[in-house]
PDB file of N, CA and C in Angstrom:
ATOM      1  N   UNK A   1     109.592 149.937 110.411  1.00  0.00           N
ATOM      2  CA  UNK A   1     109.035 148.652 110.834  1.00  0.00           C
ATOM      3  C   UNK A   1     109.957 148.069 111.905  1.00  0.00           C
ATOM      4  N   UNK A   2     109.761 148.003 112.972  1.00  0.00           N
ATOM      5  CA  UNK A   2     110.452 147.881 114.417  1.00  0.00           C
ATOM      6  C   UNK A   2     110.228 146.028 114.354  1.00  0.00           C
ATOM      7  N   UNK A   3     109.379 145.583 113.702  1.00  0.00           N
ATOM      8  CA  UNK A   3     109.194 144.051 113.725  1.00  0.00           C
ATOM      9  C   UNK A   3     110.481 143.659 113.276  1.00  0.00           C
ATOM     10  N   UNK A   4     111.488 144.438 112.279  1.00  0.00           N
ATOM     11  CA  UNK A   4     112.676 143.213 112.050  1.00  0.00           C
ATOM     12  C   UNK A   4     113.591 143.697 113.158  1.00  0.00           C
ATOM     13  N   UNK A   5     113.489 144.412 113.400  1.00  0.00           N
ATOM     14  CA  UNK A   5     114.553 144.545 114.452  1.00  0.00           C
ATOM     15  C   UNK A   5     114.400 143.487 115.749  1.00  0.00           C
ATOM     16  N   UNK A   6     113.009 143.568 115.776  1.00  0.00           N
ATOM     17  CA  UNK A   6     112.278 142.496 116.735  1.00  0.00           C
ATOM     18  C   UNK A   6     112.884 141.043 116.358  1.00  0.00           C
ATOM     19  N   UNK A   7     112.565 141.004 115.230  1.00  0.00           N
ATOM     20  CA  UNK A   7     112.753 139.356 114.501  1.00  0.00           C
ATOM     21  C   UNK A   7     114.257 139.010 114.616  1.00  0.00           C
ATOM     22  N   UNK A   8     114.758 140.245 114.062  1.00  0.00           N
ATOM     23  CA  UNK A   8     116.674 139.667 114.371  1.00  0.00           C
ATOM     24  C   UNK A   8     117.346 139.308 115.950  1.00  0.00           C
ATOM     25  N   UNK A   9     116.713 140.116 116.720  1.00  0.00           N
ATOM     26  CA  UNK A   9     116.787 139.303 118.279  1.00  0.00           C
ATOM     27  C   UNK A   9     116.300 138.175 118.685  1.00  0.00           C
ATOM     28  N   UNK A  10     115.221 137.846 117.787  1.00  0.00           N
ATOM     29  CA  UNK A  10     114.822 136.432 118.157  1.00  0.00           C
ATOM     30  C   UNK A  10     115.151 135.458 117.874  1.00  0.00           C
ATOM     31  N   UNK A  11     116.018 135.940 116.504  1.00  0.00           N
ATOM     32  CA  UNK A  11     116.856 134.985 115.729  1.00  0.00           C
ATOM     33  C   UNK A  11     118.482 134.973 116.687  1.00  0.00           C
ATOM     34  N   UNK A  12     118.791 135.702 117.444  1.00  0.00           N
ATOM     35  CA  UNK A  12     119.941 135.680 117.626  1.00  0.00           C
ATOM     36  C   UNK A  12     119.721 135.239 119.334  1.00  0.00           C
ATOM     37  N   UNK A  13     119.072 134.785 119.985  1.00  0.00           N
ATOM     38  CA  UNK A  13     118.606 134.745 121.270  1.00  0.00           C
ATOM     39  C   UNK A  13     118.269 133.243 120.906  1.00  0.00           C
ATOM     40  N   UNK A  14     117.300 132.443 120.067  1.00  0.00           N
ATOM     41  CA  UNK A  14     117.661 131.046 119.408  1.00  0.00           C
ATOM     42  C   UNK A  14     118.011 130.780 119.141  1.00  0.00           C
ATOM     43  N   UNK A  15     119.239 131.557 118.165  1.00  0.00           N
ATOM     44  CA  UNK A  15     119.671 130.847 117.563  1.00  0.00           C
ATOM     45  C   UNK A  15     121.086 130.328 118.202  1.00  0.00           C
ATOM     46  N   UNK A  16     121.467 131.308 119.331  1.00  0.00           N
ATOM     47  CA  UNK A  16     122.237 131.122 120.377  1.00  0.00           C
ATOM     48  C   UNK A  16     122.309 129.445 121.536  1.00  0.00           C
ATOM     49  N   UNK A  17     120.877 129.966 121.981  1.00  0.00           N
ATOM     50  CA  UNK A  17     120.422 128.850 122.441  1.00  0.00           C
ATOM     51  C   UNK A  17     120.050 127.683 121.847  1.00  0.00           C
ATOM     52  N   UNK A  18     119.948 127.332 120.367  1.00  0.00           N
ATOM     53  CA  UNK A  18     120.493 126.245 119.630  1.00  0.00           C
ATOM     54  C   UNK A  18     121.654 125.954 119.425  1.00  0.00           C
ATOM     55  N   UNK A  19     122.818 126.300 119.244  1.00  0.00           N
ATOM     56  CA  UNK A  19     123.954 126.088 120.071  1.00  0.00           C
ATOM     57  C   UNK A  19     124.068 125.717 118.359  1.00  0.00           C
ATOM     58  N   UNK A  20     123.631 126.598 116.621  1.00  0.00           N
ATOM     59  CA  UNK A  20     123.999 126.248 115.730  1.00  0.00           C
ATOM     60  C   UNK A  20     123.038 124.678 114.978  1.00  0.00           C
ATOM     61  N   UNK A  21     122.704 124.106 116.102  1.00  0.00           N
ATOM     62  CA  UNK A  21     121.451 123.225 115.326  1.00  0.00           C
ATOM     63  C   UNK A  21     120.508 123.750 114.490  1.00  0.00           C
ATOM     64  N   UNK A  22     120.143 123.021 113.986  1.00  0.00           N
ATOM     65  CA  UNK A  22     118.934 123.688 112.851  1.00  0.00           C
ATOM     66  C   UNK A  22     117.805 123.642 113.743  1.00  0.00           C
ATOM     67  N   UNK A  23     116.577 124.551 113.241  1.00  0.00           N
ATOM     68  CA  UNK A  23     115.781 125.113 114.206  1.00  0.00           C
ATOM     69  C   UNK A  23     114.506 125.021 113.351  1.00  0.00           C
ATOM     70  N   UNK A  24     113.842 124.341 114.168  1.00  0.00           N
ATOM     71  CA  UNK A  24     112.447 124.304 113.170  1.00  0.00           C
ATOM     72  C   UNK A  24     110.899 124.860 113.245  1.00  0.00           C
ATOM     73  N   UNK A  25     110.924 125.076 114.386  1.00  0.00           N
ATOM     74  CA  UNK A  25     109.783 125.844 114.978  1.00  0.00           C
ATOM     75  C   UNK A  25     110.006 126.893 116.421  1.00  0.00           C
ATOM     76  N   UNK A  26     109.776 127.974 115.823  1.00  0.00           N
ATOM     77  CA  UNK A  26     109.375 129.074 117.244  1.00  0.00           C
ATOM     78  C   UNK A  26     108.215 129.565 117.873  1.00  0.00           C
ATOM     79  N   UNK A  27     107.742 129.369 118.829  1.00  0.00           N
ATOM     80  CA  UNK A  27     106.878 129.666 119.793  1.00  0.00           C
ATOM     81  C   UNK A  27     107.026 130.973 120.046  1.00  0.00           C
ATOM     82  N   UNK A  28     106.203 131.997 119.783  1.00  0.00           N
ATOM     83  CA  UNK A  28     106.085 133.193 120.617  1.00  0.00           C
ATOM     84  C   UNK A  28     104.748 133.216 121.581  1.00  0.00           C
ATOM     85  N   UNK A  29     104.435 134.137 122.503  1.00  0.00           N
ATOM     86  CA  UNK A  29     103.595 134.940 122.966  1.00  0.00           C
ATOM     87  C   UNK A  29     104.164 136.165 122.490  1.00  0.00           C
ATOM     88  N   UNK A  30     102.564 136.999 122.218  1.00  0.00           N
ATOM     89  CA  UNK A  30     102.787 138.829 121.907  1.00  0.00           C
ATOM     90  C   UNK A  30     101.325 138.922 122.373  1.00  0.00           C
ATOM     91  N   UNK A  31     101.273 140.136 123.307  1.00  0.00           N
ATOM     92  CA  UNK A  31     100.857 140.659 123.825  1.00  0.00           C
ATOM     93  C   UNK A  31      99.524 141.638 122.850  1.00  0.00           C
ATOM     94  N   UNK A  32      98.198 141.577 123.298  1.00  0.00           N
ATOM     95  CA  UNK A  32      97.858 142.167 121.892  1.00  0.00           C
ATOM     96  C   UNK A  32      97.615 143.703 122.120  1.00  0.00           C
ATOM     97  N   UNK A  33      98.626 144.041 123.076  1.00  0.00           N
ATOM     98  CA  UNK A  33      98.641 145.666 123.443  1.00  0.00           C
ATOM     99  C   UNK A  33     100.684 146.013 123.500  1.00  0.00           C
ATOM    100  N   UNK A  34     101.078 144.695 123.038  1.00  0.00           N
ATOM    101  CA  UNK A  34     102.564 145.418 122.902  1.00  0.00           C
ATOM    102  C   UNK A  34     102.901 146.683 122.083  1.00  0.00           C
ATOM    103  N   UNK A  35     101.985 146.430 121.164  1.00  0.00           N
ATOM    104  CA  UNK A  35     102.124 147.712 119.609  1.00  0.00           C
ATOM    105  C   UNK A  35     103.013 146.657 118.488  1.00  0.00           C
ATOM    106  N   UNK A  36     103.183 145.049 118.348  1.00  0.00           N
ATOM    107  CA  UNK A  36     104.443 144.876 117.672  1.00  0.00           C
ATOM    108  C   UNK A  36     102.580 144.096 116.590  1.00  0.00           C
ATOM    109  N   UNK A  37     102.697 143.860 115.475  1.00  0.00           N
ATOM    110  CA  UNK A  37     101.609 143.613 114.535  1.00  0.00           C
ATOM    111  C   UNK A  37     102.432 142.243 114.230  1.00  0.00           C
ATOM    112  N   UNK A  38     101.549 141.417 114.632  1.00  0.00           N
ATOM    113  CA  UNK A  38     101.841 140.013 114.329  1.00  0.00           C
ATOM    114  C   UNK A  38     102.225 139.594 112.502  1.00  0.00           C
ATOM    115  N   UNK A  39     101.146 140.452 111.962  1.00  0.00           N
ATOM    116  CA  UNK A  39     101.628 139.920 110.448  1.00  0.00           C
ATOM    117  C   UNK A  39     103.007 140.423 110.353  1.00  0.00           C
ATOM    118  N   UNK A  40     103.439 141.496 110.408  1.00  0.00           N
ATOM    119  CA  UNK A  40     104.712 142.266 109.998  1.00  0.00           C
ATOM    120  C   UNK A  40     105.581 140.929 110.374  1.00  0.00           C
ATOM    121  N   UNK A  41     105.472 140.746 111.905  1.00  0.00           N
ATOM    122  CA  UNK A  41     106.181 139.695 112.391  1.00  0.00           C
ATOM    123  C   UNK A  41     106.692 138.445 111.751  1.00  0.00           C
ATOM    124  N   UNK A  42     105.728 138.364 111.567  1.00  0.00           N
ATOM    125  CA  UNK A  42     105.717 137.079 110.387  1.00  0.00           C
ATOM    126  C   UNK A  42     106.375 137.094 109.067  1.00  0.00           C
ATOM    127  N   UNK A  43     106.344 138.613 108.643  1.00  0.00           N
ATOM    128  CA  UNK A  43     107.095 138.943 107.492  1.00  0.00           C
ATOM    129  C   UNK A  43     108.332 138.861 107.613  1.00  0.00           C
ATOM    130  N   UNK A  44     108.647 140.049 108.761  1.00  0.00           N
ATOM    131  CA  UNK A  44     110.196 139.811 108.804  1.00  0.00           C
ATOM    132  C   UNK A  44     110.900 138.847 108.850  1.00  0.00           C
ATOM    133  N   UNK A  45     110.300 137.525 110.189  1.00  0.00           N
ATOM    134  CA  UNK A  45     111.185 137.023 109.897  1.00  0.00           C
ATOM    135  C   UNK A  45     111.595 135.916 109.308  1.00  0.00           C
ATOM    136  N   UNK A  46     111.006 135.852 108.155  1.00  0.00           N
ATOM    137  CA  UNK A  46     111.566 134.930 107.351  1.00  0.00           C
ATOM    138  C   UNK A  46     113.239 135.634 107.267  1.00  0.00           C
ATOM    139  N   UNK A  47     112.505 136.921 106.648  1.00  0.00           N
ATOM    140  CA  UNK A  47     114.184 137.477 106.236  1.00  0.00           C
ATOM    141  C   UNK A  47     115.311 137.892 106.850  1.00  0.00           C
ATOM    142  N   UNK A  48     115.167 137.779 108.514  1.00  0.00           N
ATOM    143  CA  UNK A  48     115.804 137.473 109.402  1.00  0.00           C
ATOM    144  C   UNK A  48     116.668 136.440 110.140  1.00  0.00           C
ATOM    145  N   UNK A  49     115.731 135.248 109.223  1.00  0.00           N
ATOM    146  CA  UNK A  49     116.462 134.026 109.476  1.00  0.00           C
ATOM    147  C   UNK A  49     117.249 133.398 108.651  1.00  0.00           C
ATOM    148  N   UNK A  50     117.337 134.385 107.441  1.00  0.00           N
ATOM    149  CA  UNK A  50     118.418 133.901 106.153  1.00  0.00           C
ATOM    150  C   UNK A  50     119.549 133.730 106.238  1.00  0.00           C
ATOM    151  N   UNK A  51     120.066 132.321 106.518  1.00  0.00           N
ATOM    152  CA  UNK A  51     121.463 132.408 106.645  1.00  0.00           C
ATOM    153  C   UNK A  51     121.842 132.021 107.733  1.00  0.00           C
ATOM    154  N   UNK A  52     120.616 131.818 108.869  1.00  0.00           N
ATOM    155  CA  UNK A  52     121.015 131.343 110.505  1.00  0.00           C
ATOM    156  C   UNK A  52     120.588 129.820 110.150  1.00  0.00           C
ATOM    157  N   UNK A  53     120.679 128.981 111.201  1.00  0.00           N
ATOM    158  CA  UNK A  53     120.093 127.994 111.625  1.00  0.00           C
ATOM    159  C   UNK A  53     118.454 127.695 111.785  1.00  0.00           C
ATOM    160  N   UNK A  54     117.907 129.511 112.085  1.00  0.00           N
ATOM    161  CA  UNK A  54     116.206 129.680 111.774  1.00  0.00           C
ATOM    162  C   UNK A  54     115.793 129.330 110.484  1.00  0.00           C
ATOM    163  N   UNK A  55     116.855 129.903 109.279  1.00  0.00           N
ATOM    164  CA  UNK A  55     116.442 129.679 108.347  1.00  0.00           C
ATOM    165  C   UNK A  55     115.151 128.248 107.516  1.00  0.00           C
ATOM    166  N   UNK A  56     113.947 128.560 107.478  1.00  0.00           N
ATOM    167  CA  UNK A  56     113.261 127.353 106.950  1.00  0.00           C
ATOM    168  C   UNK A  56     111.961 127.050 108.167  1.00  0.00           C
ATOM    169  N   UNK A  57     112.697 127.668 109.660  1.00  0.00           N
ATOM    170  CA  UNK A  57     111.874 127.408 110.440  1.00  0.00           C
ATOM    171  C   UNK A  57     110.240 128.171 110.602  1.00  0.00           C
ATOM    172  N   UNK A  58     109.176 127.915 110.925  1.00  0.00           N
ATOM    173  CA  UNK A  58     107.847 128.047 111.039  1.00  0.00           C
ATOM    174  C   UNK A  58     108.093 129.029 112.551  1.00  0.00           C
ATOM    175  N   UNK A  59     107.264 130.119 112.167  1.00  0.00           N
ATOM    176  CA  UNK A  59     107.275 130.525 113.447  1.00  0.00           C
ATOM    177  C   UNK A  59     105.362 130.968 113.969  1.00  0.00           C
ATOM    178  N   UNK A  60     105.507 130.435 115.170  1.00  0.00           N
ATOM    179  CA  UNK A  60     103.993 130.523 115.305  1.00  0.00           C
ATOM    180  C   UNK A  60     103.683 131.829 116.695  1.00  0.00           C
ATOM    181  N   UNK A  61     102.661 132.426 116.586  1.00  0.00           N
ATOM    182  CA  UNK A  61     102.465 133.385 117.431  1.00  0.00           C
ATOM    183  C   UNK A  61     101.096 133.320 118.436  1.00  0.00           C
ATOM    184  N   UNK A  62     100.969 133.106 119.311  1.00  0.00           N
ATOM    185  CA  UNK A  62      99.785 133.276 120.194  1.00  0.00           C
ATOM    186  C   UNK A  62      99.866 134.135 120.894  1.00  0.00           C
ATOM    187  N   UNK A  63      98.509 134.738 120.499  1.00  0.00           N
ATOM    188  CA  UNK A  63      97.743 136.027 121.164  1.00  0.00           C
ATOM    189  C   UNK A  63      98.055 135.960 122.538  1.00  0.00           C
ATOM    190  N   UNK A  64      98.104 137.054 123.204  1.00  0.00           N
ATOM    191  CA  UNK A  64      97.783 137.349 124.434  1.00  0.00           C
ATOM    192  C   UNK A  64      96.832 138.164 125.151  1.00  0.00           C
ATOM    193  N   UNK A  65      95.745 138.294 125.397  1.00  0.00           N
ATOM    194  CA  UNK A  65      94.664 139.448 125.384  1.00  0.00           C
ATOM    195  C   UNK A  65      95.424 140.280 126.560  1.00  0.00           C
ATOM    196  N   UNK A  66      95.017 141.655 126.557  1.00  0.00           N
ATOM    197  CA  UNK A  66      95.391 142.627 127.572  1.00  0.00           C
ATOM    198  C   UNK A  66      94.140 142.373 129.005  1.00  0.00           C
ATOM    199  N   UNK A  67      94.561 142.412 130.179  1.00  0.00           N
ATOM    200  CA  UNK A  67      93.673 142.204 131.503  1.00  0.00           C
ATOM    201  C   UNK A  67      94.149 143.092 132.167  1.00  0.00           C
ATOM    202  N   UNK A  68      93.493 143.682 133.224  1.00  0.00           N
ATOM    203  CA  UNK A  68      94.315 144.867 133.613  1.00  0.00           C
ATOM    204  C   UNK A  68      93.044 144.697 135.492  1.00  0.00           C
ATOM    205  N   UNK A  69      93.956 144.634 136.129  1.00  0.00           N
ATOM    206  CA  UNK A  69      92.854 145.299 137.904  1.00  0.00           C
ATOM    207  C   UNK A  69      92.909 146.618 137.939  1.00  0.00           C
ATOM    208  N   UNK A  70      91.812 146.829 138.400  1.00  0.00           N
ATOM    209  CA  UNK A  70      91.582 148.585 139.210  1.00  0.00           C
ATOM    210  C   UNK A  70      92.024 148.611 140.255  1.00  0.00           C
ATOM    211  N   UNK A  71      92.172 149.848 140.666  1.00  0.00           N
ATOM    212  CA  UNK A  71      92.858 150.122 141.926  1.00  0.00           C
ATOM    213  C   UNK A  71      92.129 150.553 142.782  1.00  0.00           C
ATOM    214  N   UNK A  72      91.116 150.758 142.565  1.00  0.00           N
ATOM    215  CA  UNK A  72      89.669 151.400 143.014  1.00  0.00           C
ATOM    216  C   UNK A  72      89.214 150.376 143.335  1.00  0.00           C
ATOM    217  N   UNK A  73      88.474 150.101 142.244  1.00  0.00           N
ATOM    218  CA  UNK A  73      87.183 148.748 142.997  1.00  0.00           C
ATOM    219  C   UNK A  73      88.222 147.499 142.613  1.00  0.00           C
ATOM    220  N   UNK A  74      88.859 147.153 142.690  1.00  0.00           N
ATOM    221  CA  UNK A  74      89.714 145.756 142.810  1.00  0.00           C
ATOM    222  C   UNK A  74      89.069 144.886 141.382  1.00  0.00           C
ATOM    223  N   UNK A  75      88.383 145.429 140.847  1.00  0.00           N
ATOM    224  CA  UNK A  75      87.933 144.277 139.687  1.00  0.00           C
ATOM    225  C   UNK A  75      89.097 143.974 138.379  1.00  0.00           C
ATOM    226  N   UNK A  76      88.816 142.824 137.839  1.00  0.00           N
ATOM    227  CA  UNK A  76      89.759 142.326 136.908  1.00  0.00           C
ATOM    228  C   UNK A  76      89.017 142.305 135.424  1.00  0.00           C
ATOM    229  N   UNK A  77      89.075 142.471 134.592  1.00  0.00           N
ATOM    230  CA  UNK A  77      88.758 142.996 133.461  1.00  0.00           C
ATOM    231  C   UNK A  77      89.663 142.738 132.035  1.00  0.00           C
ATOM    232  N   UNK A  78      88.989 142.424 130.903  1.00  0.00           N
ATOM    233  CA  UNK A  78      89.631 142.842 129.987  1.00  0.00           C
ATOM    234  C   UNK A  78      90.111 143.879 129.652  1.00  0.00           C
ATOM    235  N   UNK A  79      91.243 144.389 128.735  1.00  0.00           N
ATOM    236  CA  UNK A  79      91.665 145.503 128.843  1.00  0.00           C
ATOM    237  C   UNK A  79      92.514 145.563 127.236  1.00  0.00           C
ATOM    238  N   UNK A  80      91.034 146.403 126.180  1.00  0.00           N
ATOM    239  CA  UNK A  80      91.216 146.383 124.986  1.00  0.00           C
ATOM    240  C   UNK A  80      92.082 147.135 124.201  1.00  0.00           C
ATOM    241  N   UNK A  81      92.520 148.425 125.233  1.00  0.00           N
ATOM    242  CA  UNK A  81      93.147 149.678 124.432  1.00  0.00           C
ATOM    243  C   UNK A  81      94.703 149.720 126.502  1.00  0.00           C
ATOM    244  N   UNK A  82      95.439 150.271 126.010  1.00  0.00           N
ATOM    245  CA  UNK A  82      96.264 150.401 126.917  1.00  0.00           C
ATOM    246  C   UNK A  82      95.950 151.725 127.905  1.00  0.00           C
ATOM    247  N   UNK A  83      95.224 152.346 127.332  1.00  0.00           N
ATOM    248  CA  UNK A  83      94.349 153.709 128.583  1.00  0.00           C
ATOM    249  C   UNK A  83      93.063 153.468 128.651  1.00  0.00           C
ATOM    250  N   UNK A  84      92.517 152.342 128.952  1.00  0.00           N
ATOM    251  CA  UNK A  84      91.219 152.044 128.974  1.00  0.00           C
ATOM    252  C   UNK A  84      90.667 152.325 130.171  1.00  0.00           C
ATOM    253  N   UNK A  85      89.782 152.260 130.710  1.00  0.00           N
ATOM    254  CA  UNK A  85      89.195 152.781 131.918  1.00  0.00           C
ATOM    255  C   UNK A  85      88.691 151.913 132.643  1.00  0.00           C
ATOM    256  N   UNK A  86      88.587 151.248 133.939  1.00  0.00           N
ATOM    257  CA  UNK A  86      87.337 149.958 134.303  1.00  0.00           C
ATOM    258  C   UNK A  86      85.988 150.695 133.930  1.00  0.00           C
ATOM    259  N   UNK A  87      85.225 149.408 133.965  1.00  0.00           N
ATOM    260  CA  UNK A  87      83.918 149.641 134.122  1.00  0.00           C
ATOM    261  C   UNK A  87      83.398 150.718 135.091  1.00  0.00           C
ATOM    262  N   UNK A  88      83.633 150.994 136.542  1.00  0.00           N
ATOM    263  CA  UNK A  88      83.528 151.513 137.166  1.00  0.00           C
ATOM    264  C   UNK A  88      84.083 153.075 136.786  1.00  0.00           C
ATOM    265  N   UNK A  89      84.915 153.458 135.781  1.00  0.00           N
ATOM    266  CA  UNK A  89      85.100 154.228 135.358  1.00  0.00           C
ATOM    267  C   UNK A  89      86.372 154.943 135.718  1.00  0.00           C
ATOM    268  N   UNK A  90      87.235 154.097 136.620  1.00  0.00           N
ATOM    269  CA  UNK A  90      88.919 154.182 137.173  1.00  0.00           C
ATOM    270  C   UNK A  90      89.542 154.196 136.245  1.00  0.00           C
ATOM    271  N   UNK A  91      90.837 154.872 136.151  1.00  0.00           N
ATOM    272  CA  UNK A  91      91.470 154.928 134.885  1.00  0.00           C
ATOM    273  C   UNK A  91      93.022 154.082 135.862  1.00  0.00           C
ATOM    274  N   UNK A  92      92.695 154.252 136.907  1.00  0.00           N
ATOM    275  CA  UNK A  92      94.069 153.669 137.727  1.00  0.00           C
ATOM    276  C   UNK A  92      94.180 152.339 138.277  1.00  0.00           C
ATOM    277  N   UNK A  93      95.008 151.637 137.483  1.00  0.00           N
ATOM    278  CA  UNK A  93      95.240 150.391 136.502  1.00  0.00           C
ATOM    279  C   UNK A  93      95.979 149.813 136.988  1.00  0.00           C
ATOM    280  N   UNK A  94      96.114 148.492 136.950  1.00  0.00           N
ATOM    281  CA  UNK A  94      97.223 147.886 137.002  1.00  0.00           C
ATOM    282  C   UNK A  94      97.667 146.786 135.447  1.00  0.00           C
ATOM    283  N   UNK A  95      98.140 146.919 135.091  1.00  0.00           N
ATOM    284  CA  UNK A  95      98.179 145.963 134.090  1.00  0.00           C
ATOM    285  C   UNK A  95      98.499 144.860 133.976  1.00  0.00           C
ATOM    286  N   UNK A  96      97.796 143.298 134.069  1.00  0.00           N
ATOM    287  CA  UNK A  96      97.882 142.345 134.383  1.00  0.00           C
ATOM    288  C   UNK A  96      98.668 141.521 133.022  1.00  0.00           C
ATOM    289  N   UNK A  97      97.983 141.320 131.745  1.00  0.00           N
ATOM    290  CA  UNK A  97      98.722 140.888 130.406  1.00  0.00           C
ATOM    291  C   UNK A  97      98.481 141.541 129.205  1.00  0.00           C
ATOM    292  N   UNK A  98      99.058 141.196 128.137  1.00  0.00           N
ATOM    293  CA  UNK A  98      98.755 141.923 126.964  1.00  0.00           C
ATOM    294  C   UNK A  98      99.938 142.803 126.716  1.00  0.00           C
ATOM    295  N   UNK A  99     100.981 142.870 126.889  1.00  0.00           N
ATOM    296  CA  UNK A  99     102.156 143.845 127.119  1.00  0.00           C
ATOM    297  C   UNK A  99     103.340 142.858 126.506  1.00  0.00           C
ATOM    298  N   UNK A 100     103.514 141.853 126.597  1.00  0.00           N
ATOM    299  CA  UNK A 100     104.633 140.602 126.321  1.00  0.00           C
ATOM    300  C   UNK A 100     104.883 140.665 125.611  1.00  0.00           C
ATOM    301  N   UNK A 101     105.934 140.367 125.128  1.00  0.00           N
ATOM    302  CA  UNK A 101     106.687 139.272 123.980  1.00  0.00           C
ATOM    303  C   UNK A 101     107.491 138.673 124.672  1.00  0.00           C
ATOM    304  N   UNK A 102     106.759 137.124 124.362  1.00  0.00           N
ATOM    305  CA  UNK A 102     107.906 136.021 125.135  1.00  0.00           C
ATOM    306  C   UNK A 102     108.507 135.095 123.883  1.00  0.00           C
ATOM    307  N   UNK A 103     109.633 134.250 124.013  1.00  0.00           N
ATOM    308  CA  UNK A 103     110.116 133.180 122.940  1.00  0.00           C
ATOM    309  C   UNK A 103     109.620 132.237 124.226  1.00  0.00           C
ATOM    310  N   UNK A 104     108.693 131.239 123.641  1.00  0.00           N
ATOM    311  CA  UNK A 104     108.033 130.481 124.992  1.00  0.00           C
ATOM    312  C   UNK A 104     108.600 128.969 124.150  1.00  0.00           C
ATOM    313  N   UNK A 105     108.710 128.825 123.179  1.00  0.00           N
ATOM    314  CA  UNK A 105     109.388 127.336 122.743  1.00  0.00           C
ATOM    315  C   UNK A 105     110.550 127.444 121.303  1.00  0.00           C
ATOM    316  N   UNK A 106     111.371 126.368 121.410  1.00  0.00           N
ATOM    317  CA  UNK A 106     111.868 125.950 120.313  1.00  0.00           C
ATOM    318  C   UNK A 106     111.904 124.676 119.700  1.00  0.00           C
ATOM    319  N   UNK A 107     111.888 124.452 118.774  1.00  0.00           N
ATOM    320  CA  UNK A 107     112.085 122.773 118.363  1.00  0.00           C
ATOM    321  C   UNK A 107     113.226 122.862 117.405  1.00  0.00           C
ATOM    322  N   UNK A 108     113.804 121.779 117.545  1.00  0.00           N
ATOM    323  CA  UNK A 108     115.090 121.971 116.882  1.00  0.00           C
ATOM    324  C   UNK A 108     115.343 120.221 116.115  1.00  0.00           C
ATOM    325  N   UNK A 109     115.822 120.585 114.962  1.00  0.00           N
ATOM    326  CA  UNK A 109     115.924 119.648 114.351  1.00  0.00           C
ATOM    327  C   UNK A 109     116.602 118.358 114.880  1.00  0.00           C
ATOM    328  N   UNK A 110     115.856 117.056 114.223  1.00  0.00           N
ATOM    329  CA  UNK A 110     116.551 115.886 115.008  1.00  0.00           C
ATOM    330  C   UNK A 110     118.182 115.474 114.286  1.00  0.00           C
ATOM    331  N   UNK A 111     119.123 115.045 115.807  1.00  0.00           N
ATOM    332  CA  UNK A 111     120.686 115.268 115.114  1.00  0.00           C
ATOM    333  C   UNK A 111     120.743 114.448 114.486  1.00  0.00           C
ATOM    334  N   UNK A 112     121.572 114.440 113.715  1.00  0.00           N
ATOM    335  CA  UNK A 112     122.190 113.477 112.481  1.00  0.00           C
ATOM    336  C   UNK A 112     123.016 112.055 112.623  1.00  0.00           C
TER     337      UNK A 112
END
């Protein structure tokens, strides 16, 4: 399961950039062609954040659909599987989204 390995960088990349504040909510984007499975995600990291400043925090995930242009006929398209083909039947791609994982927010507890 590559998700905690995932989750412990995210914890250590916030928890950095919280500078040790307590941390209460994380923002991701994931890509829904990265290969990383949002539930797992969710699993790990609780248990990733045991013991950091994440610890307790909510972490929320928004989709990213995959879009991809042809190189052929220039069209823009959804793009459901990562070797998908255009409509037109081009397999030569560009890949526009759906590939990400971003940490796009944090909220951090109010100081004392």
């Amino acid at each position: 399961m590559h998700e905690l390995g995932i989750c412990r960088n995210i914890v250590a990349i916030v928890g950095e950039a919280a500078r040790g504040r307590p941390v209460r909510r994380v923002t991701l984007e994931i890509g829904l062609l990265s290969g990383v499975v949002p539930d797992a995600l969710q699993f790990a990291f609780e248990a990733a954040a045991h013991g950091t400043a994440l610890e307790g925090a909510t972490l929320l995930i928004n989709a990213v659909p995959g879009r991809a242009r042809c190189l052929d006929c220039g069209a823009e398209f959804a793009l459901v599987a990562l070797h998908s083909a255009c409509p037109c039947g081009s397999r030569r791609l560009t890949r526009l989204s759906g590939e990400e994982l971003n940490i796009k927010t944090m909220e951090l507890a109010d100081a004392a």
